[in-house]
C-alpha atoms as a PDB file:
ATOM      1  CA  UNK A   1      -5.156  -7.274   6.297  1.00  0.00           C
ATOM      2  CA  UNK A   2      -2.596  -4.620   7.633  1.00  0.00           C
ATOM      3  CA  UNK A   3      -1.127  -2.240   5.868  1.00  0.00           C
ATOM      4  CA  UNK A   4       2.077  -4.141   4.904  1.00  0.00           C
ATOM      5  CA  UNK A   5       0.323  -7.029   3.869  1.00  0.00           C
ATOM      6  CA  UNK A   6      -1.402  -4.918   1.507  1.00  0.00           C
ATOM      7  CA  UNK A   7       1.764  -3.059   0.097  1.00  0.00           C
ATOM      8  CA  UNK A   8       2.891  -6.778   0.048  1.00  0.00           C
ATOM      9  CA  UNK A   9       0.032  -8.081  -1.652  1.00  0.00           C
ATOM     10  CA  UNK A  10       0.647  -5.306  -4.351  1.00  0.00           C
ATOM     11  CA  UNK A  11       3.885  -6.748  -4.803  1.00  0.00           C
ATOM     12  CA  UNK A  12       3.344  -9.779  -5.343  1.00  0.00           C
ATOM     13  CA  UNK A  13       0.012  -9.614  -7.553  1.00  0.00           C
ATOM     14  CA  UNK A  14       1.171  -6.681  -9.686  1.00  0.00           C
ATOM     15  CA  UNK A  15       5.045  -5.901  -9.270  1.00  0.00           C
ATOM     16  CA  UNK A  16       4.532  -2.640  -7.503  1.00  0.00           C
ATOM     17  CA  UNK A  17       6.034  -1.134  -4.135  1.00  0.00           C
ATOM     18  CA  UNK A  18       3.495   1.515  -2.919  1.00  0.00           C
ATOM     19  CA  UNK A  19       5.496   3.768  -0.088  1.00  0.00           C
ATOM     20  CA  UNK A  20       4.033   3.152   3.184  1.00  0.00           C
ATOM     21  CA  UNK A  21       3.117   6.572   3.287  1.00  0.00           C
ATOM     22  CA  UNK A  22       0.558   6.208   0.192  1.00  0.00           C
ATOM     23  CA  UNK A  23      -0.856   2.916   1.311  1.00  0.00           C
ATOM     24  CA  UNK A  24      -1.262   4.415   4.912  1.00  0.00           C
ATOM     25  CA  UNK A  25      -2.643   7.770   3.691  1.00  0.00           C
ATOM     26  CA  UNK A  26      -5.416   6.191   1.508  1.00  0.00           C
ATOM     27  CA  UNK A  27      -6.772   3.484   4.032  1.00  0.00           C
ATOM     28  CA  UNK A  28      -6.881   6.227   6.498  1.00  0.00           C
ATOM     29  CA  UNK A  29      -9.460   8.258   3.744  1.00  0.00           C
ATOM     30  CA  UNK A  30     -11.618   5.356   3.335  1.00  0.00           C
ATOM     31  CA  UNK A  31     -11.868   4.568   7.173  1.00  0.00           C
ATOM     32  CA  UNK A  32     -12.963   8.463   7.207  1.00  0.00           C
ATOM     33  CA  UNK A  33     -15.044   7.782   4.335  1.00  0.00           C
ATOM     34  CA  UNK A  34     -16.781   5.069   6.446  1.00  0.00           C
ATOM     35  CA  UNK A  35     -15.476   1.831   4.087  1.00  0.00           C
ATOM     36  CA  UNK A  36     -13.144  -0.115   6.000  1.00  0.00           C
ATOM     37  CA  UNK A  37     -12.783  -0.536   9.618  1.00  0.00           C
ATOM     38  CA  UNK A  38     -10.027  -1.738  11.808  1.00  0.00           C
ATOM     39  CA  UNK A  39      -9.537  -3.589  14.871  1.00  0.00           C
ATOM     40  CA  UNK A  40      -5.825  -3.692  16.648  1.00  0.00           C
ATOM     41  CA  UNK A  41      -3.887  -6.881  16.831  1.00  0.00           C
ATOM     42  CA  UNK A  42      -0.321  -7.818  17.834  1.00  0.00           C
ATOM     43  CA  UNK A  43       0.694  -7.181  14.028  1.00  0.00           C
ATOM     44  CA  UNK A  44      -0.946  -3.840  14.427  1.00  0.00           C
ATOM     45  CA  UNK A  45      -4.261  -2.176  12.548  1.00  0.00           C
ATOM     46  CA  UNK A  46      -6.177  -5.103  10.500  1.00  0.00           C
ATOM     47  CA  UNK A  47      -8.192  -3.500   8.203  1.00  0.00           C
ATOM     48  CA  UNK A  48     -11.317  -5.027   6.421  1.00  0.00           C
ATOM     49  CA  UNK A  49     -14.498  -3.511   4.417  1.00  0.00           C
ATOM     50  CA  UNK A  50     -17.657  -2.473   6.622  1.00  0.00           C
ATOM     51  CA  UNK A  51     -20.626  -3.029   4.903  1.00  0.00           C
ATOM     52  CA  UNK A  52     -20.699   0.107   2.628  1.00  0.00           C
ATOM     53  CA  UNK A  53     -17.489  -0.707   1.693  1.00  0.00           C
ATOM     54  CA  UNK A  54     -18.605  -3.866   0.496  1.00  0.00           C
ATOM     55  CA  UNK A  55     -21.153  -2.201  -1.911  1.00  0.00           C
ATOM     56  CA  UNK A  56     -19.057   0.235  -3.232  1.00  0.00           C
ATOM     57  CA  UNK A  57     -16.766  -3.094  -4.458  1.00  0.00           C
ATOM     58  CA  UNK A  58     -19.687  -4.891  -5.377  1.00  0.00           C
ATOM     59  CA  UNK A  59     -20.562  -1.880  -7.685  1.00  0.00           C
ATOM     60  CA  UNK A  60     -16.705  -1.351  -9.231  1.00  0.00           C
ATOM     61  CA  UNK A  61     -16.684  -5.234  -9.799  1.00  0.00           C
ATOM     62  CA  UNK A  62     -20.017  -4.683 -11.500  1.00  0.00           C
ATOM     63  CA  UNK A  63     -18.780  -1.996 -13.525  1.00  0.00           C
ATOM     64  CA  UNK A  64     -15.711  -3.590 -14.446  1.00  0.00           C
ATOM     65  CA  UNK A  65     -17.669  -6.157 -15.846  1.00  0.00           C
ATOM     66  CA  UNK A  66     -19.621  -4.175 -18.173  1.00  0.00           C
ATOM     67  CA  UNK A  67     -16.642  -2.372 -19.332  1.00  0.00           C
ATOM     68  CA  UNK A  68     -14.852  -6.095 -20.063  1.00  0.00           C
ATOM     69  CA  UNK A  69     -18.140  -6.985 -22.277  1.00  0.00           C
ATOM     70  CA  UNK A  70     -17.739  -4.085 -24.411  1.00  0.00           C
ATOM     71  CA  UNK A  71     -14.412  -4.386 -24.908  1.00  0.00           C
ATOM     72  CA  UNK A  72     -15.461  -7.810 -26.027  1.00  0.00           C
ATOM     73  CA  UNK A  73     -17.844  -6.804 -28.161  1.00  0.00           C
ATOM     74  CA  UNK A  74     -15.775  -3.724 -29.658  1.00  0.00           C
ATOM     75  CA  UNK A  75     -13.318  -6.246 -30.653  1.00  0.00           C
ATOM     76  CA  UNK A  76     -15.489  -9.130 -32.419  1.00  0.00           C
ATOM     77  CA  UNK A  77     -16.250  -5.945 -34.962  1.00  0.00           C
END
């Protein structure tokens, strides 16, 4: 994806316009970071996850999942 179709996915999926400038900033950290990479196309830089990036979302989606179990749990008390 490109940068605007990520501030336009953000839009769409939760109701929230990022500034380019935030979107931009933080995809430029995890490229330094080593997570995403980017190739150039006519629409520009299109971004996707490199192969530690894919862990590290493998691992939050993990997480997340605990966290939604407890939650479950906390509430059936």
């Amino acid at each position: 994806m490109t940068g605007y179709e990520i501030n336009g996915l953000f839009v769409k999926k939760f109701g929230i316009l990022i500034g380019p400038s935030m979107v931009y900033s933080k995809l430029y950290s995890m490229e330094r970071k080593g997570w995403i990479k980017y190739t150039q196309n006519r629409a520009g830089r299109v971004y996707s996850l490199t192969e530690q990036g894919r862990k590290i979302v493998d691992s939050m989606t993990s997480i997340a999942e605990e966290i939604q179990a407890f939650i479950r749990i906390l509430l059936r008390s």
